[in-house]
N, C-alpha and C. Protein backbone atom coordinates (compact mmCIF):
# COMPACT_ATOMS: atom_id res chain seq x y z
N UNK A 1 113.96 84.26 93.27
CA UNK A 1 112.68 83.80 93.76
C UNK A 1 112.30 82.54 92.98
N UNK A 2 112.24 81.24 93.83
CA UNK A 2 111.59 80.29 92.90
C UNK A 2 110.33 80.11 93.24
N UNK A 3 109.59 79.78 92.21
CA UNK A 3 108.39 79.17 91.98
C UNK A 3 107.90 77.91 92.59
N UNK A 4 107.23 77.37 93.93
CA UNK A 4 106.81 76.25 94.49
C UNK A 4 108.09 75.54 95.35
N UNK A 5 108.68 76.79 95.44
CA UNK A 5 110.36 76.29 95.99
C UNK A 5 110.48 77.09 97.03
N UNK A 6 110.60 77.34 98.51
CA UNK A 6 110.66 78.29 99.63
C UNK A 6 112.33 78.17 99.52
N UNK A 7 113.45 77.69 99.25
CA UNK A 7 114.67 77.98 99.79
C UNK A 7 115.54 78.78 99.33
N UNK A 8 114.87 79.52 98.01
CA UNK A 8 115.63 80.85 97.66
C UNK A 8 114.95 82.06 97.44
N UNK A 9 115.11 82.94 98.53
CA UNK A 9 114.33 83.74 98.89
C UNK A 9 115.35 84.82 99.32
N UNK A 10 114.87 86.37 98.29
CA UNK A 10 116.03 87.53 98.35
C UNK A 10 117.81 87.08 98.12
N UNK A 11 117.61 85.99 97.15
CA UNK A 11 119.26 85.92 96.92
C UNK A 11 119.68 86.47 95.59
N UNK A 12 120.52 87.80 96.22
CA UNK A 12 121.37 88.67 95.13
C UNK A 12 122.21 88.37 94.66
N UNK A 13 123.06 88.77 93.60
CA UNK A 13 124.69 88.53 93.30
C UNK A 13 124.97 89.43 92.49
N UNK A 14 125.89 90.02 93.33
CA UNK A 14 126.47 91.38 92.52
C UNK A 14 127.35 90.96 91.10
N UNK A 15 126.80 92.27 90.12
CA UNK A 15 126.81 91.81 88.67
C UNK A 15 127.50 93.10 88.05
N UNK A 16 127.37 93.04 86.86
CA UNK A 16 127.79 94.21 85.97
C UNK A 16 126.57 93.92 84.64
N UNK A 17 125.87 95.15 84.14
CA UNK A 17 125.36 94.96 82.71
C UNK A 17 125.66 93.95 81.88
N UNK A 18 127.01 93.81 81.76
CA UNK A 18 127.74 93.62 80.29
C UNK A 18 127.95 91.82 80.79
N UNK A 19 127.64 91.33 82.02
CA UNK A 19 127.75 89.94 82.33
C UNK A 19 126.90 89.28 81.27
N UNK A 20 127.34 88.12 81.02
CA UNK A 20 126.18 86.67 80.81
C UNK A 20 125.19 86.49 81.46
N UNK A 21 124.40 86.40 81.23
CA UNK A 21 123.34 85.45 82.39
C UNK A 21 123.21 84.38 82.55
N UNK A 22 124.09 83.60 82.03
CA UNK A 22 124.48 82.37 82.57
C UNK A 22 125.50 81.96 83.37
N UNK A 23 126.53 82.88 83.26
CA UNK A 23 127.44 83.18 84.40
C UNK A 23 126.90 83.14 85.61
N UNK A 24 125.65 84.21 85.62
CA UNK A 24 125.08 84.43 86.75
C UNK A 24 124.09 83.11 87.51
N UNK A 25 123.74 82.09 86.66
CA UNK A 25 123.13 80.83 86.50
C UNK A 25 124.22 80.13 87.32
N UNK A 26 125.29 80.21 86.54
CA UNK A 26 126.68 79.01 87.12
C UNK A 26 126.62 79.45 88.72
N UNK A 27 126.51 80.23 89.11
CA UNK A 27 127.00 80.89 90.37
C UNK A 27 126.01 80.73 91.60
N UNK A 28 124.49 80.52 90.81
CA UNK A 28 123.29 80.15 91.68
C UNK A 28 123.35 79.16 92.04
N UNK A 29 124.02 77.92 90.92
CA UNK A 29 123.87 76.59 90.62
C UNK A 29 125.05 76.21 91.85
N UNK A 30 126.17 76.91 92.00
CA UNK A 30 127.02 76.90 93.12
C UNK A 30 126.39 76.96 94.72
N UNK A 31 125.53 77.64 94.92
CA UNK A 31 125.45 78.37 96.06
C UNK A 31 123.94 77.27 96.46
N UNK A 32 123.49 76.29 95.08
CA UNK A 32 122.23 75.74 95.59
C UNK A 32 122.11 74.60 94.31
N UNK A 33 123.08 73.86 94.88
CA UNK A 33 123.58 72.64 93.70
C UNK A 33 122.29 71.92 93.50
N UNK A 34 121.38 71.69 94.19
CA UNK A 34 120.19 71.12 93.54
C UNK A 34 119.79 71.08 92.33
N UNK A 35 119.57 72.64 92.36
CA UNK A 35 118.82 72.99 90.96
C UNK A 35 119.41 72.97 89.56
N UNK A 36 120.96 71.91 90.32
CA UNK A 36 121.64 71.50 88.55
C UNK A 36 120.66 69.73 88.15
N UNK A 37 119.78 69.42 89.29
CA UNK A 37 119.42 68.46 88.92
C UNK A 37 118.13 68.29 88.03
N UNK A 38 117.48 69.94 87.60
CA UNK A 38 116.24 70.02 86.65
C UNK A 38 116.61 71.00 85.72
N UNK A 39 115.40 70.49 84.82
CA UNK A 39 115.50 71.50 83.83
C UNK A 39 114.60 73.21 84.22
N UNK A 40 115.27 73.84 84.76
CA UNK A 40 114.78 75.27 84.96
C UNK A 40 114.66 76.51 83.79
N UNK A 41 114.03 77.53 83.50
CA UNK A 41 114.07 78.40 83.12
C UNK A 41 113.53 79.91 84.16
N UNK A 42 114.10 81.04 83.61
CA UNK A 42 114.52 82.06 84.45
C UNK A 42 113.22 83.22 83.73
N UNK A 43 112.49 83.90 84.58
CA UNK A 43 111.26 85.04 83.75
C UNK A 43 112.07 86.52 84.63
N UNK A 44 111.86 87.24 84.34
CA UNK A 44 111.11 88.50 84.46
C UNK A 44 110.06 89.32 83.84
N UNK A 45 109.24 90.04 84.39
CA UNK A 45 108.19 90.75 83.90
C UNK A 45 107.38 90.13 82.79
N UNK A 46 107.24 88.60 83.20
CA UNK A 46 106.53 87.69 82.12
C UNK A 46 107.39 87.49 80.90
N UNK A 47 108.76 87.99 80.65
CA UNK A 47 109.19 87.39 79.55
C UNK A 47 110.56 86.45 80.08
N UNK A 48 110.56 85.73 79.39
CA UNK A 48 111.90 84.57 79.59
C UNK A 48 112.73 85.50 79.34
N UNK A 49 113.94 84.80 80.32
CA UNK A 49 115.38 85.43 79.78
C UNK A 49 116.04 84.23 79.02
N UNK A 50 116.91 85.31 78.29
CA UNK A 50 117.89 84.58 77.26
C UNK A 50 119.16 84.23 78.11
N UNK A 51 119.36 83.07 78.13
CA UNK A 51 120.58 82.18 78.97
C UNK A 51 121.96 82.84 78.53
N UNK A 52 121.93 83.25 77.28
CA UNK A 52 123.72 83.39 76.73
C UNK A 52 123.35 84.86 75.92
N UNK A 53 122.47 85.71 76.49
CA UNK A 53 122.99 87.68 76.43
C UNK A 53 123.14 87.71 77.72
N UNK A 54 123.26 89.43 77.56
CA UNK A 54 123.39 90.16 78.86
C UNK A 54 122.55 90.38 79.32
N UNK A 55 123.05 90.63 80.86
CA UNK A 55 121.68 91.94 81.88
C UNK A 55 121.28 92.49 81.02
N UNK A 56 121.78 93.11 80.12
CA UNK A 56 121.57 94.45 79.28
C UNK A 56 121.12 94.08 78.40
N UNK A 57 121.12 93.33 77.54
CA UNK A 57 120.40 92.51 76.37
C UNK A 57 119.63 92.39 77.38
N UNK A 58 119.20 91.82 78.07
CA UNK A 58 117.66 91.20 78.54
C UNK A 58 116.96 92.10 79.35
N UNK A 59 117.57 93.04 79.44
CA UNK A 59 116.88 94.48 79.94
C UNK A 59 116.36 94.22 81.46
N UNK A 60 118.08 93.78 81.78
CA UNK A 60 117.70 93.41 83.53
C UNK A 60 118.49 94.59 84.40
N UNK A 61 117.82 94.90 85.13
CA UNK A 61 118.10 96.34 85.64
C UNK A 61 118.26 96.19 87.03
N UNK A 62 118.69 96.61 87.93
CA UNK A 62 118.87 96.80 89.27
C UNK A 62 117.67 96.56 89.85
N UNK A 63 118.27 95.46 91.39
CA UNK A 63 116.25 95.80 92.01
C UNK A 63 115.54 94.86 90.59
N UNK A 64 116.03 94.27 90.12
CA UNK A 64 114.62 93.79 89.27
C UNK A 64 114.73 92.24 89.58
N UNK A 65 113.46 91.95 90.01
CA UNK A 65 113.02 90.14 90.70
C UNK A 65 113.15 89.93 89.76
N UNK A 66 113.90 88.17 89.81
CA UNK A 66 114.08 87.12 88.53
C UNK A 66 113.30 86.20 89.46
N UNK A 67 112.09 85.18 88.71
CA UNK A 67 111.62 84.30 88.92
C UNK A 67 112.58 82.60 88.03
N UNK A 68 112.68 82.21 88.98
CA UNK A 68 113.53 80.81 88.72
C UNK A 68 111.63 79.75 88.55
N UNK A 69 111.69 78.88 87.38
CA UNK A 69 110.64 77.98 87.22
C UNK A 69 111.36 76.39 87.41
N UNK A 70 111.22 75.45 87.66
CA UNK A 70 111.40 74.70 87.68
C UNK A 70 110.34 73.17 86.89
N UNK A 71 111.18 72.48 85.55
CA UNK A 71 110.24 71.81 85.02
C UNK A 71 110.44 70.92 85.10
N UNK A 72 109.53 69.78 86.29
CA UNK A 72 110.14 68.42 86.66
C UNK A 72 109.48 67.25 85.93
């Protein structure tokens, strides 16, 4: 889900716990090359995620919305 952005809307990508979340970044950045052109950061439940732990380090769970911010 981005923020002031309508063109990513309900996009999943099947994961494992133990992934990066930047892996999971590289793969968005694939599917919607734009958003390699800003500086973005990623929330859930009001806290930032950490770019280089895991799902699991960042206590990202199934079903759980990631808000994409965009800082232009």
């Amino acid at each position: 889900m981005t923020q002031g952005y309508k063109d990513i809307e309900n996009y999943t990508i099947p994961c494992k716990s133990t992934d990066l979340f930047v892996r999971l970044e590289e793969r968005l950045y694939n599917d919607y090359p734009k958003y390699r052109n800003y500086e973005t950061f990623f929330m859930i439940n009001n806290r930032r995620i950490l770019r280089f732990k895991t799902l699991e380090e960042n206590n990202i769970k199934s079903g759980d919305i990631i808000s994409l911010f965009v800082n232009e």
